[in-house]
Protein backbone atom coordinates (compact mmCIF):
# COMPACT_ATOMS: atom_id res chain seq x y z
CA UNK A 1 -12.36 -7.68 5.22
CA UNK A 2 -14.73 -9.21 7.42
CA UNK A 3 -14.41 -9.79 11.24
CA UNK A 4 -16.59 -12.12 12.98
CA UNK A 5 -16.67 -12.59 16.94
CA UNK A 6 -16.42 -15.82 17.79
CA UNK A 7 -16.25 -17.36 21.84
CA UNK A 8 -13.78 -20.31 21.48
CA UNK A 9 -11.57 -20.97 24.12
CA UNK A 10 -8.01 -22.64 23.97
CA UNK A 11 -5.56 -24.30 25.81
CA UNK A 12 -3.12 -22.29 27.70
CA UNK A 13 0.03 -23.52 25.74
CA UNK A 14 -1.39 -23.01 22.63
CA UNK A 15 -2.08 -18.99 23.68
CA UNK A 16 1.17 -19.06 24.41
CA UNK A 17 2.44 -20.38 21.36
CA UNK A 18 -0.20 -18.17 19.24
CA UNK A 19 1.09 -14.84 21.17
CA UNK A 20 4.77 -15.60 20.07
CA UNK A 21 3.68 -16.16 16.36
CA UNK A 22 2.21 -12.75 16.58
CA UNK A 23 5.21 -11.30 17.83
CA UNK A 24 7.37 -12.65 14.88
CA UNK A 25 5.72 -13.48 11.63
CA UNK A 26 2.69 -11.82 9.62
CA UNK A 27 -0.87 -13.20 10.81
CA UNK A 28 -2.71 -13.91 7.57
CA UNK A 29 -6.30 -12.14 8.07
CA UNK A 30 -8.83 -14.04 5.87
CA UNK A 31 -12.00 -13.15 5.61
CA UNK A 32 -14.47 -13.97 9.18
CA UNK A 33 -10.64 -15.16 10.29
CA UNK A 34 -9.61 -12.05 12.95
CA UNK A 35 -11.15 -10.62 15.92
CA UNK A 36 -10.57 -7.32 17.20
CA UNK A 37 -10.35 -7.24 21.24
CA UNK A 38 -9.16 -3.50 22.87
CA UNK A 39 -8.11 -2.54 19.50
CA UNK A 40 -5.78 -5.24 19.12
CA UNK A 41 -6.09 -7.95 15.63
CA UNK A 42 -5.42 -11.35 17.50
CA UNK A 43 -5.79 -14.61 16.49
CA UNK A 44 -9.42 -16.18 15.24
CA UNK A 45 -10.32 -17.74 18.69
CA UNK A 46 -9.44 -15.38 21.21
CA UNK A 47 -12.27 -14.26 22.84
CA UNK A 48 -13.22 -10.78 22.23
CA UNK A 49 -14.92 -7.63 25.12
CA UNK A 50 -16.23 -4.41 24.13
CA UNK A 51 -18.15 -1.98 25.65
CA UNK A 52 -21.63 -1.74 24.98
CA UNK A 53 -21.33 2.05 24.03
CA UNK A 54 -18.70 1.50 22.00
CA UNK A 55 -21.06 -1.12 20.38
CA UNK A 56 -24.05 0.77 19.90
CA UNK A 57 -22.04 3.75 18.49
CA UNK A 58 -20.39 1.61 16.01
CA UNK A 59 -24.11 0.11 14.98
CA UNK A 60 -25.46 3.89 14.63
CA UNK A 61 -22.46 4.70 12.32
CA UNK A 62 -23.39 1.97 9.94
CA UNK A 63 -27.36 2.20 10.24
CA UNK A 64 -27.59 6.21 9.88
CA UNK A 65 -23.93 7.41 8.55
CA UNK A 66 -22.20 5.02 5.78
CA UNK A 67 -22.24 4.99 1.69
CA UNK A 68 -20.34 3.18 -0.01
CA UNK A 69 -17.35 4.40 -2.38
CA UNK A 70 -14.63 2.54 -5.21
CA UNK A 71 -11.26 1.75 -3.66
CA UNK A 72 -7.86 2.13 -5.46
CA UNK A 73 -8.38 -1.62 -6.68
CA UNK A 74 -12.34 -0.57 -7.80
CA UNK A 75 -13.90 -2.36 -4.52
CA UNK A 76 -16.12 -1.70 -2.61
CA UNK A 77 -15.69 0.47 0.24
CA UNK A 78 -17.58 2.01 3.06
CA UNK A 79 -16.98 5.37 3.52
CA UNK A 80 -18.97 8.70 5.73
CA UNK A 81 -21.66 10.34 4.46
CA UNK A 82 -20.59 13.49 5.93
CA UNK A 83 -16.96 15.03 6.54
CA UNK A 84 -16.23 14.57 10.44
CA UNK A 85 -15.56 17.56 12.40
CA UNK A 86 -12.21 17.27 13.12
CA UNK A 87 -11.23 16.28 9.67
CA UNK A 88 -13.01 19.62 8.03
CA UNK A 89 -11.00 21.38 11.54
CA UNK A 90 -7.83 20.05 10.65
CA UNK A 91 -8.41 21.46 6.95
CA UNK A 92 -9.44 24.88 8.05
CA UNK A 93 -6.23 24.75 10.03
CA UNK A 94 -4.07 24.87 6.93
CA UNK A 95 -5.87 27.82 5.15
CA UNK A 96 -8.29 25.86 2.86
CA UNK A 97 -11.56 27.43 1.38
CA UNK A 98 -14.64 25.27 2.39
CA UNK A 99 -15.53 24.89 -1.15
CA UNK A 100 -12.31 23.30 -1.70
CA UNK A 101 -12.93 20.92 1.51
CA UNK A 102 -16.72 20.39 0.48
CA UNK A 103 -15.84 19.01 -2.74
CA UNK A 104 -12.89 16.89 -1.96
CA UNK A 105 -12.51 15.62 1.24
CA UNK A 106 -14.28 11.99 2.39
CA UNK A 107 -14.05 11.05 5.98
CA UNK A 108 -13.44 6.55 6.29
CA UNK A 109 -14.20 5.00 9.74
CA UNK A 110 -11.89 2.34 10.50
CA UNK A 111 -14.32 -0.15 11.92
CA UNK A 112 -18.00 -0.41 11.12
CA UNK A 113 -19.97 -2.87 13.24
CA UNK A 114 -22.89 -4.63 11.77
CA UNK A 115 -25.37 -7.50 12.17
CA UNK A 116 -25.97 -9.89 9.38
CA UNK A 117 -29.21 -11.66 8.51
CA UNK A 118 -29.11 -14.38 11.31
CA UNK A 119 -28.17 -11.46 13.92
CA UNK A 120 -24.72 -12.44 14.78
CA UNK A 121 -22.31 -8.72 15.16
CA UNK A 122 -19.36 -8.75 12.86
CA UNK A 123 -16.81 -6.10 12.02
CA UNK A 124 -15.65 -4.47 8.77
CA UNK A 125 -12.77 -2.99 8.49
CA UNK A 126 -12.64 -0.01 5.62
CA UNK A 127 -9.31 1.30 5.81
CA UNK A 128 -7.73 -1.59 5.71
CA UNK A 129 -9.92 -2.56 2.54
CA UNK A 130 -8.76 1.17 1.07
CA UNK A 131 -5.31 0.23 1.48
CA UNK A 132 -5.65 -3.65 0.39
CA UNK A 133 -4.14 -5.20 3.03
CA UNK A 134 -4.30 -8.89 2.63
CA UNK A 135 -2.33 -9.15 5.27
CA UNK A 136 -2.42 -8.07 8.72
CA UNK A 137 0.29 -5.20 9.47
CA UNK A 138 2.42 -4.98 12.03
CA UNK A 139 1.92 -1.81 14.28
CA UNK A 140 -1.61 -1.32 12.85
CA UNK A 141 -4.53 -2.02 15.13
CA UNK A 142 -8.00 -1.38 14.19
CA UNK A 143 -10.06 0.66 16.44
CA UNK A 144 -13.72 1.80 16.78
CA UNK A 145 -12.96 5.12 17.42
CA UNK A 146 -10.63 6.00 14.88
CA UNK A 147 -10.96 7.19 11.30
CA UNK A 148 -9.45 8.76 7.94
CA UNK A 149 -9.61 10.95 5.67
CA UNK A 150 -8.89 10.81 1.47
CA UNK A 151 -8.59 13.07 -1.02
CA UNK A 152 -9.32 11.40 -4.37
CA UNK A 153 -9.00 14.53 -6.89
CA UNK A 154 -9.38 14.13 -10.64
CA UNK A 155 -7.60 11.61 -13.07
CA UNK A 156 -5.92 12.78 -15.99
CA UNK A 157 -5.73 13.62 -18.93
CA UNK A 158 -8.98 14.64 -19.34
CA UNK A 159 -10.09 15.63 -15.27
CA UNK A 160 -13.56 14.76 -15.89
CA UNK A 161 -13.97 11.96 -13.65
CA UNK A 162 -12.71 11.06 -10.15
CA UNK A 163 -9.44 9.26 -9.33
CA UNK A 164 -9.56 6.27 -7.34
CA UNK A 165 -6.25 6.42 -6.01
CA UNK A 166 -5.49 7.96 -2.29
CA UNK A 167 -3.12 7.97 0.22
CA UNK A 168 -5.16 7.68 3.36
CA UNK A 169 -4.71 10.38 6.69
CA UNK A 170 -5.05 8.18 9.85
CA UNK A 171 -6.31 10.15 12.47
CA UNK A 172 -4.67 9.72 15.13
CA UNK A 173 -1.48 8.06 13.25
CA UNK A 174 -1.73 4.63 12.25
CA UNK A 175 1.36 1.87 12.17
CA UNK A 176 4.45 3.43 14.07
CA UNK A 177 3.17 6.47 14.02
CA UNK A 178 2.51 6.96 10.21
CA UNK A 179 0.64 9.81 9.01
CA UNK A 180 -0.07 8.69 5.65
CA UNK A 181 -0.59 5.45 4.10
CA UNK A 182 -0.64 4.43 0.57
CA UNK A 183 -2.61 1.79 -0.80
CA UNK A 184 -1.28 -1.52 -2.54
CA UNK A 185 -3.25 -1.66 -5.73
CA UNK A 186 -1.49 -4.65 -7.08
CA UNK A 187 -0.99 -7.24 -4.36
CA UNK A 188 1.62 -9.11 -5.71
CA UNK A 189 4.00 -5.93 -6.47
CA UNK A 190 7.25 -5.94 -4.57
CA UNK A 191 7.12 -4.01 -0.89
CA UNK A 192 9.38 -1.57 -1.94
CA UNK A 193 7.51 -0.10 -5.14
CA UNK A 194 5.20 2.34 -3.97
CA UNK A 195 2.77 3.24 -6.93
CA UNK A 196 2.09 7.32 -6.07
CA UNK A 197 0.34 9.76 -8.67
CA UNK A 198 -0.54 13.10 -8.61
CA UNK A 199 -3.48 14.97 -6.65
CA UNK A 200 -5.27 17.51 -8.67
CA UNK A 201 -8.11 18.61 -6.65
CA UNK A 202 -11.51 19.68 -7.61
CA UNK A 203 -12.06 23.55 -7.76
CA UNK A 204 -14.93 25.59 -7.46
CA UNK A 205 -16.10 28.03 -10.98
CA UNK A 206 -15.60 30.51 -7.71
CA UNK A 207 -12.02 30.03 -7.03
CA UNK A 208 -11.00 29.06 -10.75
CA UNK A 209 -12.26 32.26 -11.57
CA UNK A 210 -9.94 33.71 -8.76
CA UNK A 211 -6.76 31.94 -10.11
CA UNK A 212 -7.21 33.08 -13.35
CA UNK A 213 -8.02 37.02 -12.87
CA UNK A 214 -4.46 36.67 -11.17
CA UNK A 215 -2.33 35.87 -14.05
CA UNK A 216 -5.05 37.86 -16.17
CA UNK A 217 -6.16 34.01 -18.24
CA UNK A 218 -9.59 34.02 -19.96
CA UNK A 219 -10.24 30.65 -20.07
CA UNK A 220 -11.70 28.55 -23.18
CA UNK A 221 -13.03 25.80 -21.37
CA UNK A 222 -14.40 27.37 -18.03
CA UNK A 223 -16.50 24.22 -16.93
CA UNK A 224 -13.35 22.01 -16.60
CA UNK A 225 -10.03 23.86 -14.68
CA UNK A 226 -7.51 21.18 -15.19
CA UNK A 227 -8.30 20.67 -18.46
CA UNK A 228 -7.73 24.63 -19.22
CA UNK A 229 -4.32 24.59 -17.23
CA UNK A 230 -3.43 21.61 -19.18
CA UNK A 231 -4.07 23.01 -22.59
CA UNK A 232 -3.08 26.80 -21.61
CA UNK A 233 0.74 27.81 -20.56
CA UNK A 234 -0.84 28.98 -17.20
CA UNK A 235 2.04 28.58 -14.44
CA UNK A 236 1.51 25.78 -12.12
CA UNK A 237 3.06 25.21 -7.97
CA UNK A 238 4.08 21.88 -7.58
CA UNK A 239 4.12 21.01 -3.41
CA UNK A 240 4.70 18.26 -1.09
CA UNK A 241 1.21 16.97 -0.13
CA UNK A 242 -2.39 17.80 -0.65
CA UNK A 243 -3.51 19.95 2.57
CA UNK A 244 -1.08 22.37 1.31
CA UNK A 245 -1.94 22.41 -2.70
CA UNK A 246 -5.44 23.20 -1.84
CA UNK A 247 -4.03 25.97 0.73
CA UNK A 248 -2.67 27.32 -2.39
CA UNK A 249 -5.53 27.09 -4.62
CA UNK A 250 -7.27 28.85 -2.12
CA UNK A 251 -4.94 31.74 -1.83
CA UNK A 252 -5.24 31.60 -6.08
CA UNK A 253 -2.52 29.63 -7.68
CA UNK A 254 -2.94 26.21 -9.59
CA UNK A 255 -1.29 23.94 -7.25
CA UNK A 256 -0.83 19.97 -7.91
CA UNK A 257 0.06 17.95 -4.79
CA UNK A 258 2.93 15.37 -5.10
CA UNK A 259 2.44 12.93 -2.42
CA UNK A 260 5.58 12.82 -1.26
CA UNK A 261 9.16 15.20 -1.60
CA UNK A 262 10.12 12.12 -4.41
CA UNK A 263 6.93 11.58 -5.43
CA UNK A 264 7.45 14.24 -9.08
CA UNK A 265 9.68 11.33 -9.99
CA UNK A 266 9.83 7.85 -10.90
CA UNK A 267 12.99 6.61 -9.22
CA UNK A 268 11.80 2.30 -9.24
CA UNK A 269 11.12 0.25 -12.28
CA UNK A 270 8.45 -2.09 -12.44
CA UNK A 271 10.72 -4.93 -10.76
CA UNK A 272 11.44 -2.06 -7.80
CA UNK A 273 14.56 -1.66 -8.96
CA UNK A 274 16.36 1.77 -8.50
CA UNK A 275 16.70 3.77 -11.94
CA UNK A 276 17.94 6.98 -12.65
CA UNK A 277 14.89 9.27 -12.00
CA UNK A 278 12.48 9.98 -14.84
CA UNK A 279 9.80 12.14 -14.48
CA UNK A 280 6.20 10.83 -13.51
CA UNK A 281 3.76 10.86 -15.87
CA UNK A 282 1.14 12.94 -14.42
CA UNK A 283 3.78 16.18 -14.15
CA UNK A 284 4.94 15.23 -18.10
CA UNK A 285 1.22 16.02 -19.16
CA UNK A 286 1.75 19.46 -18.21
CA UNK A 287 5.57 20.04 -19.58
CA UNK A 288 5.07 23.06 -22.42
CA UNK A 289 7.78 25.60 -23.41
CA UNK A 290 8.49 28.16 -20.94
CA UNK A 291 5.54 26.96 -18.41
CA UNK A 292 6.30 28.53 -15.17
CA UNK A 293 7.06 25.64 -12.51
CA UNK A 294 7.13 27.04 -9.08
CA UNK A 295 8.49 24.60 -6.73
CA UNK A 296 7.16 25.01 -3.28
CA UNK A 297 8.69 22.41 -0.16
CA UNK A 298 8.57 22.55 3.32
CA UNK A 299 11.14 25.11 5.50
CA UNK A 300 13.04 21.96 7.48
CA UNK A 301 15.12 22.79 10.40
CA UNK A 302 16.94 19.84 10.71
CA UNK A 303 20.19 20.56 8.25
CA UNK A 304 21.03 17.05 7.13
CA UNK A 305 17.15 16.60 6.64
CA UNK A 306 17.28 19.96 4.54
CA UNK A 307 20.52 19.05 2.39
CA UNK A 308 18.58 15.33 1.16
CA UNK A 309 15.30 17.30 -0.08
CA UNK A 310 17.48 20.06 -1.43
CA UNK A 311 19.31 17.44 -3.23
CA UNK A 312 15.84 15.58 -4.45
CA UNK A 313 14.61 19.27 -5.78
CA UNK A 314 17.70 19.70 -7.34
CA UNK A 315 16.98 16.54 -9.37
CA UNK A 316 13.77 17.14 -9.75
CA UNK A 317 14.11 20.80 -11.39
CA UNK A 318 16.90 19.82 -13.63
CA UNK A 319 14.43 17.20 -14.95
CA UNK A 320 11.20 19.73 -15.32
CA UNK A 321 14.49 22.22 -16.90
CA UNK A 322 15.08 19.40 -19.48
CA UNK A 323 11.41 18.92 -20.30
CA UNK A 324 11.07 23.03 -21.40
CA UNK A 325 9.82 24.28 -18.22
CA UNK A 326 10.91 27.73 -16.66
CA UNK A 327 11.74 26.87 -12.90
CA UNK A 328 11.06 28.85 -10.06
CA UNK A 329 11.70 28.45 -6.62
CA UNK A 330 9.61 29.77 -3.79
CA UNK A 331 11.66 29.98 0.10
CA UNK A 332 9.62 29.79 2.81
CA UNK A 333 11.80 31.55 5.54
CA UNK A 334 10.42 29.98 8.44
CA UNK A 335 9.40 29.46 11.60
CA UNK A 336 6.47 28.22 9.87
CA UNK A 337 7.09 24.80 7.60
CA UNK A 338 4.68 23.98 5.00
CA UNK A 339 3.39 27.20 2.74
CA UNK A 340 -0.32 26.22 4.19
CA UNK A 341 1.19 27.21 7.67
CA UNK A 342 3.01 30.52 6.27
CA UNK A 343 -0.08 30.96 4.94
CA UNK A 344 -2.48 30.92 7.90
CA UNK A 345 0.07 32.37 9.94
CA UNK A 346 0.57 35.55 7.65
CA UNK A 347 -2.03 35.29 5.30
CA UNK A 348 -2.35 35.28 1.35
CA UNK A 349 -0.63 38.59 0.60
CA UNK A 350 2.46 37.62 2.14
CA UNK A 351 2.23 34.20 0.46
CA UNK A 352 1.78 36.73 -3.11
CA UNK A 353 5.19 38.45 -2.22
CA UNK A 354 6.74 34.65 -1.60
CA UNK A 355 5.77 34.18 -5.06
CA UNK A 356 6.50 37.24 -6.64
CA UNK A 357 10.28 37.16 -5.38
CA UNK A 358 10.73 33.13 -6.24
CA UNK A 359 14.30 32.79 -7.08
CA UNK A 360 15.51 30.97 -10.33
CA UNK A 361 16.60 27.44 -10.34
CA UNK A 362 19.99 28.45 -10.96
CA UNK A 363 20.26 31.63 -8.62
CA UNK A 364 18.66 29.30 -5.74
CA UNK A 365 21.24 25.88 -6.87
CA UNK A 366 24.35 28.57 -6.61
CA UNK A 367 23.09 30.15 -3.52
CA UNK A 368 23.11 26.88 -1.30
CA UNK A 369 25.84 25.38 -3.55
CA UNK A 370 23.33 22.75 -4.80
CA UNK A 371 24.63 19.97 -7.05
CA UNK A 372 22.11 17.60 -7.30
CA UNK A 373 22.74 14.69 -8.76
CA UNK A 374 20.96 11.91 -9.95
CA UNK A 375 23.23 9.47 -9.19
CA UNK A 376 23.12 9.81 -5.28
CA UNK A 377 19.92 8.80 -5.36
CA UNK A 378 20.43 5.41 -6.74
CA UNK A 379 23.43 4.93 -4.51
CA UNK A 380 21.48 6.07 -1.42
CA UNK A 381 18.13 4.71 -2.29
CA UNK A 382 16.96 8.49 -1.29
CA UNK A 383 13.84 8.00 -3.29
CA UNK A 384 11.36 4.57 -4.00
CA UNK A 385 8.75 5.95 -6.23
């Protein structure tokens, strides 16, 4: 999406009128049709100030900084060159091994300034592209000084190639606060479908090695991990989100992050209609007799938060149950949340002991006298995946 400055001045009343459209419909942003002005997307016309620094910063970026990467939807898209700082921080911070963040993590500016061949500036906006927003969204502002990071992992079956899907990190939060946003591949989908697969990052011969003198494996096909866990009856932890699978695969478990505590599941048809849940594909690749699924979600405080994402796992295990798998269910006791917190807090031995004293499926559904049932999620829309 391009944005193109443009000094054209209007009458009073229609401001007025143009400021009230903004405040109640959607703005459609074609392309050289939106101006940004104090991080704001306003109307084609308004007339735009920006610092000079702010300016020349932005022109750096694009001259000395940017490649260019596929988007979900195979598009072009600019992305870093180099992880930012405070992205490869914020990874450290959750207990990930630098390989792991070397190999997988790409840092997205959300504005890159540019001048075109007559020298006029103009603006592109990248995560916006990622996401394929045709339209502008409500609560999201592009700014100059913010960015993103994606983690693409590997597409299955095979693992051999990158994915091009991503949910996108804003940093700081995007539209009402958001911390992840997930990208519209088809445009013309409903707005409550939310097309989500499964994140299996890239691991180092280093750290697959270390995952597989733990459950004592000897691999067959040592140049390609996921392909070996896929063909192999190697236990697998399935977790809510990607910082924390790769906190586990560096403390030397397979871990697959589900983007989202619904996101095992397809609970939407293709008309985003709510269905009884099904499993997604991506997990169903890796359904063998007796695999060991270890089911690892955050420690939530809040009860009646707790009791609907008990209720999801619930449905979710009996599902992996059906399919052949043996389930197991690691507890993180708290204070700390996600098992990338417990384990920078405590550190991987702890996290070993978690493991080693996972309860059952059943022992953990008869402890918190967990149901689960299917059916409360259609009623309740608790799930649109």
């Amino acid at each position: 999406m391009q944005i193109v400055i443009m000094k054209i001045f209007y009458f009073p009343t229609f401001k007025l009128i143009c400021v009230f459209a903004f405040l109640f419909t959607e703005v459609l942003a074609q392309e050289n049709n939106a101006s940004l002005s104090s991080g704001r997307v306003l109307f084609d016309g308004y007339k735009v100030n920006y610092s000079k620094s702010d300016i020349n910063q932005c022109l750096f970026n694009a001259d000395k900084k940017l490649k260019v990467i596929k988007g979900p939807d195979g598009s072009d898209v600019y992305a870093l060159k180099n992880i930012l700082p405070e992205h490869f921080i914020e990874w450290k911070e959750s207990a990930v091994d630098d390989k792991i963040i070397k190999s997988n993590l790409i840092s997205i500016p959300d504005v890159v300034c540019r001048k075109d061949d007559m020298g006029a500036l103009e603006f592109l906006t990248p995560i916006v592209d990622f996401l394929g927003w045709k339209r502008v969204k409500f609560g999201y502002n592009p700014q100059i000084n913010r960015s993103g990071w994606i983690v693409r992992g590997l597409a299955p079956p095979y693992f051999n190639e990158d994915r091009l899907w991503s949910q996108i990190k804003i940093v700081p939060s995007g539209r009402y606060g958001h911390k992840y946003e997930t990208p519209i591949i088809n445009p013309g989908q409903s707005l409550d479908r939310i097309t989500l697969q499964q994140i299996f990052l890239k691991v180092s011969q280093e750290q697959a090695d270390k995952i597989f003198n733990r459950i004592n494996h000897q691999p067959k096909i040592k140049e390609n991990f996921w392909l070996e866990i896929l063909n192999s009856n190697a236990p697998i932890q399935l977790t809510e989100g990607v910082k924390k699978a790769a906190s586990i695969l560096s403390a030397g478990y397979a871990a697959i992050g589900m983007p989202g505590v619904c996101a095992g599941m397809h609970t939407t048809n293709e008309n985003a209609e709510i269905i009884k849940p099904v499993l997604h594909q991506d997990i169903k690749l890796f359904m063998k007799k007796q695999r060991k699924i270890y089911l690892v979600y955050d420690m939530d405080d809040n009860p009646a938060a707790r009791e609907i994402v008990w209720n999801v796992q619930a449905v979710f295990g009996d599902l992996l149950l059906q399919a052949g798998a043996d389930i197991r269910i690691v507890q993180l006791p708290g204070p700390e949340k996600g098992p990338d917190d417990f384990i920078l807090a405590r550190g991987e031995e702890e996290y070993h002991k978690l493991v080693a004293n996972a309860s059952s499926f059943e022992d953990w559904k008869k402890a918190h006298n967990i149901r689960g049932s299917p059916d409360l999620i259609v009623k309740y829309r608790l799930c649109r995946t």
